[in-house]
Protein backbone atom coordinates (compact mmCIF):
# COMPACT_ATOMS: atom_id res chain seq x y z
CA UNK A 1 4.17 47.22 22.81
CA UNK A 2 3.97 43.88 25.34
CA UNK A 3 6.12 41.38 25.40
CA UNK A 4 2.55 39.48 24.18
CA UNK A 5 2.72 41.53 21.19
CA UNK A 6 6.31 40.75 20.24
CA UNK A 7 5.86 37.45 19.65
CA UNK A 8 3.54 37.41 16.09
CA UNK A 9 2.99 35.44 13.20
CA UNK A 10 4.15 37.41 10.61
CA UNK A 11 6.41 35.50 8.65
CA UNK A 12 6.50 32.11 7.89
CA UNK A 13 9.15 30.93 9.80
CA UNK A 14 7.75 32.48 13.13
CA UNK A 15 4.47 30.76 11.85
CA UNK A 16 6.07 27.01 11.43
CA UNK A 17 7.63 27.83 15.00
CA UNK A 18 4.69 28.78 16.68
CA UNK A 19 2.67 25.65 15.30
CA UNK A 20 5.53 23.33 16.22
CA UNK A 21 5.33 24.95 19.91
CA UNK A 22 1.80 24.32 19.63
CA UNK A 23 2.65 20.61 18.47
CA UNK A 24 4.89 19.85 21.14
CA UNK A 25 2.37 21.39 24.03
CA UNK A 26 -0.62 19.42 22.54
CA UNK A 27 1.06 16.05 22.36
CA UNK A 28 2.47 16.18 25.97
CA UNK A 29 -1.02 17.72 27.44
CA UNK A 30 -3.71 16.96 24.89
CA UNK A 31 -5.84 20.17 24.04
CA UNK A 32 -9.72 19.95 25.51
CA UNK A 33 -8.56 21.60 28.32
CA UNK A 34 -7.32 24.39 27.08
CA UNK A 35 -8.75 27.72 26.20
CA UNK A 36 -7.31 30.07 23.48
CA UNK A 37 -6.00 32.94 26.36
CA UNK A 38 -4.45 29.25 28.26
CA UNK A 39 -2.43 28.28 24.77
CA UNK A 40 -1.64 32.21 24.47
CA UNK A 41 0.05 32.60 27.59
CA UNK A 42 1.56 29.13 27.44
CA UNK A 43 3.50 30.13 24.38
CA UNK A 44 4.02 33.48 25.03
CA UNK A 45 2.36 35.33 22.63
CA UNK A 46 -1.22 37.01 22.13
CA UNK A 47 -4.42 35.62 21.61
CA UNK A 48 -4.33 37.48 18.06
CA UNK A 49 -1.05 35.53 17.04
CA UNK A 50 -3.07 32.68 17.68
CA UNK A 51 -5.85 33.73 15.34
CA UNK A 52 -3.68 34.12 12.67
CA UNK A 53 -2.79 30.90 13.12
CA UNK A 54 -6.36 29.66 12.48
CA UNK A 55 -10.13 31.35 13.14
CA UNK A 56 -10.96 29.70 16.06
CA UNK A 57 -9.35 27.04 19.09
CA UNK A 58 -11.42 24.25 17.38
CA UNK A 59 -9.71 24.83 14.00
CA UNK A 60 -6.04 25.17 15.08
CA UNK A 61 -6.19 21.98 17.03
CA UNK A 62 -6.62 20.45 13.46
CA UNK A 63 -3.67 22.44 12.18
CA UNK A 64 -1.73 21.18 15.16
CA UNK A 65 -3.01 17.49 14.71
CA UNK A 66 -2.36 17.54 10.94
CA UNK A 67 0.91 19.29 11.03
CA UNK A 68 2.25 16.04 13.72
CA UNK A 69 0.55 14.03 11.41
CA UNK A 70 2.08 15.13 8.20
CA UNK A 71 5.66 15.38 9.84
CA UNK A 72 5.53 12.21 11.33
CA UNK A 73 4.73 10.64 8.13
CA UNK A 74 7.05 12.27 6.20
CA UNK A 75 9.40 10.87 9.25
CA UNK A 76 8.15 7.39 9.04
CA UNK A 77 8.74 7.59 5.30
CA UNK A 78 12.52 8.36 5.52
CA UNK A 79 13.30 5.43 7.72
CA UNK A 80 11.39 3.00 5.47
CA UNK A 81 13.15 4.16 2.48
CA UNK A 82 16.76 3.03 4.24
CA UNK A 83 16.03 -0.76 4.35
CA UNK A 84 16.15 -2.80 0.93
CA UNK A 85 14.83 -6.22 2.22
CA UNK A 86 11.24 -5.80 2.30
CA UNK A 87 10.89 -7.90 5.78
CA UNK A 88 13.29 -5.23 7.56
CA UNK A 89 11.64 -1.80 5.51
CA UNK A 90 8.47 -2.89 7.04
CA UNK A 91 9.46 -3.48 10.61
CA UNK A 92 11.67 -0.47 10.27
CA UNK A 93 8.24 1.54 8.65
CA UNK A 94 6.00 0.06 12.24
CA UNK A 95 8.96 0.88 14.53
CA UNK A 96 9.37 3.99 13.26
CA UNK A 97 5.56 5.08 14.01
CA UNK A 98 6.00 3.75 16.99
CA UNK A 99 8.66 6.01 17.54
CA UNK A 100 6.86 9.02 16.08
CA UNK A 101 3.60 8.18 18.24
CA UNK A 102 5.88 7.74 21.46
CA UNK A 103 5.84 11.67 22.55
CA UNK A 104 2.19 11.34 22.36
CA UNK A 105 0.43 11.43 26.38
CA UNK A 106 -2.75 9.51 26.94
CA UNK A 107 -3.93 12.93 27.35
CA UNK A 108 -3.55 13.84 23.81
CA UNK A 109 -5.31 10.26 22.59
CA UNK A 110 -7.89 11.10 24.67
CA UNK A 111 -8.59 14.33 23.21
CA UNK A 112 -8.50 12.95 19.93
CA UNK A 113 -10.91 10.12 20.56
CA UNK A 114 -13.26 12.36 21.70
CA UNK A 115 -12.80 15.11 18.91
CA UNK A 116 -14.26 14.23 15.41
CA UNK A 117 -12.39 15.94 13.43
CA UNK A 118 -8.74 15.33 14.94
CA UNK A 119 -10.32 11.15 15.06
CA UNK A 120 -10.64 11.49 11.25
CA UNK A 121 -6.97 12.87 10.73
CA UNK A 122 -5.76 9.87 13.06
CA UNK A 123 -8.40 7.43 10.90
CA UNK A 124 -7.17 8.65 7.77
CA UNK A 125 -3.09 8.29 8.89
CA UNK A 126 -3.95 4.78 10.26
CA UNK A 127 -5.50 3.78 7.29
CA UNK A 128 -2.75 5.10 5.01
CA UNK A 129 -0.41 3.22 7.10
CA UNK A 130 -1.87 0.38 6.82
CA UNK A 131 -2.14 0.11 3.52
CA UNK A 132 1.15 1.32 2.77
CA UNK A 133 1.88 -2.23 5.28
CA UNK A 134 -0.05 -3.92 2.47
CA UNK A 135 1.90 -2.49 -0.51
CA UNK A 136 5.11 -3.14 1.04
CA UNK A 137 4.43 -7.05 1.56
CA UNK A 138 3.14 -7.07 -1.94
CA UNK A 139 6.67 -5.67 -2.81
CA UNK A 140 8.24 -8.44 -1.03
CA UNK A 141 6.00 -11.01 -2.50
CA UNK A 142 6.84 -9.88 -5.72
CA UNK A 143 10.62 -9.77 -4.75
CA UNK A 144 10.32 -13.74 -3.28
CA UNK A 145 12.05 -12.16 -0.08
CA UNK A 146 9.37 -13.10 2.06
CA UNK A 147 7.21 -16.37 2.52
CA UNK A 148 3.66 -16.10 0.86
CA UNK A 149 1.53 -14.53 1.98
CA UNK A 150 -1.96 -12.79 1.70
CA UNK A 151 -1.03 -9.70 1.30
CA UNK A 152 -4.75 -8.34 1.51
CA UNK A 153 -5.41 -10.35 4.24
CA UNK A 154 -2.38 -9.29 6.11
CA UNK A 155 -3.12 -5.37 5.28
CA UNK A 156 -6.54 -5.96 6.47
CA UNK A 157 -5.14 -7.97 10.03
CA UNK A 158 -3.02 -4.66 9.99
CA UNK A 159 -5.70 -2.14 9.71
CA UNK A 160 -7.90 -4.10 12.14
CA UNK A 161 -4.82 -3.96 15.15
CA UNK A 162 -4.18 -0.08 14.16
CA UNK A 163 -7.76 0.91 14.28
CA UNK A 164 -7.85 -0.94 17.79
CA UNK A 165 -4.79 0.56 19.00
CA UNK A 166 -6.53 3.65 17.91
CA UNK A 167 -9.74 2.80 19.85
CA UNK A 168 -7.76 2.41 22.85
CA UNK A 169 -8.73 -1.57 22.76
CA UNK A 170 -4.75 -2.75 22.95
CA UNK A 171 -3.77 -0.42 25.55
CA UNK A 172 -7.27 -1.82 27.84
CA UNK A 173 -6.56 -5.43 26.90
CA UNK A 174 -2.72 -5.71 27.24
CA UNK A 175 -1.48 -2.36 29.11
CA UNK A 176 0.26 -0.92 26.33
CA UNK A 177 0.72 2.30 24.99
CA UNK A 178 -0.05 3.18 21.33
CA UNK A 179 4.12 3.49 20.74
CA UNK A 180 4.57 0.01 22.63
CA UNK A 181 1.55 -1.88 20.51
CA UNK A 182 3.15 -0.56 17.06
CA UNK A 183 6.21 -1.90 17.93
CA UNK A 184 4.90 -5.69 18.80
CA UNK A 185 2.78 -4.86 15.96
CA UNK A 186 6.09 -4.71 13.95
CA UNK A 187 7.47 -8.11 15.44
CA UNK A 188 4.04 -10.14 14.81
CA UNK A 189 4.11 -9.06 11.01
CA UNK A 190 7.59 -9.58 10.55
CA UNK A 191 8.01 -12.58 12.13
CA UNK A 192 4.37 -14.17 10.00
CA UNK A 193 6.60 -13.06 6.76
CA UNK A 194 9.86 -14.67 7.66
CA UNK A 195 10.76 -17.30 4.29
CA UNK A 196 10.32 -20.82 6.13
């Protein structure tokens, strides 16, 4: 036996760590470039590990994108839950995709961009996140802790600056980085909900 054959995916905790591997190597170098044998011998393991990961290169790209997806939402979740003023559970829910989208390369953007299906788990998130931006100003509306608003409107001005972020408009217009434009994304909302 290899050292290529040690490394398989039996179990499910040598699964979870071989997709997190995978997770970590796509978001630093995006994934069009690579073949199946590249990703094998990146990781260490053989080209059949990878298969029983997913059929085919095209397939476990969107178990690696979905699997970042899914933990950073679950990670974006836990810091909103700390705050109880609705003002500082929303900055802290935009700051803290910023944070999750920070390990992300232009690379890996890229790659999704140009990749339909790994665009439509990035559509999908962005669109979940923005409306979860919606729900939580409707919160604080309800609460009186923050000035009225439109919350629609403002869920909808949300949307429209993620899905450009997502484009790569923000970054071409102002310079910055999908991590930097979710956190002055954060500020702008925040600051238009402030009581007056």
């Amino acid at each position: 036996m290899t050292t290529l054959d040690t490394r398989s995916t039996r179990g499910p905790a040598r699964r979870e760590e071989l997709l997190d591997e995978l997770v970590a190597l796509v978001l630093a170098e995006g994934f069009a470039a690579f073949t199946l044998d590249d990703l094998a011998r990146r990781l260490r393991c053989s080209k059949s590990t990878l298969y029983g990961l997913a059929a085919s290169k095209e397939q476990l790209v969107v178990a690696v994108v979905k699997r970042f997806f899914q933990r950073a939402t679950a990670a974006v979740e836990q810091r909103a839950a700390v705050p109880t003023d609705h003002r500082a559970r929303i900055s802290a829910y935009l700051l803290a995709v910023s944070e999750q989208l920070r390990p992300a390369s232009p690379a890996f953007f890229a790659d999704v961009a140009a990749f339909a299906p790994a665009r439509e788990i990035y559509e999908r998130n962005t669109r979940s996140a923005a409306g979860r931006v919606q729900r939580m100003v409707t919160d604080g509306l309800a609460a009186g802790t923050i000035r009225p608003v439109h919350a629609s409107f403002v869920g909808a001005a949300v949307a429209s600056v993620m899905a450009a972020i997502h484009r790569g408009e923000i970054t071409a217009a102002t310079g910055l980085d999908d991590a930097a434009a979710y956190r002055e994304l954060a500020d702008l909302v925040v600051a238009g909900t402030a009581p007056g």
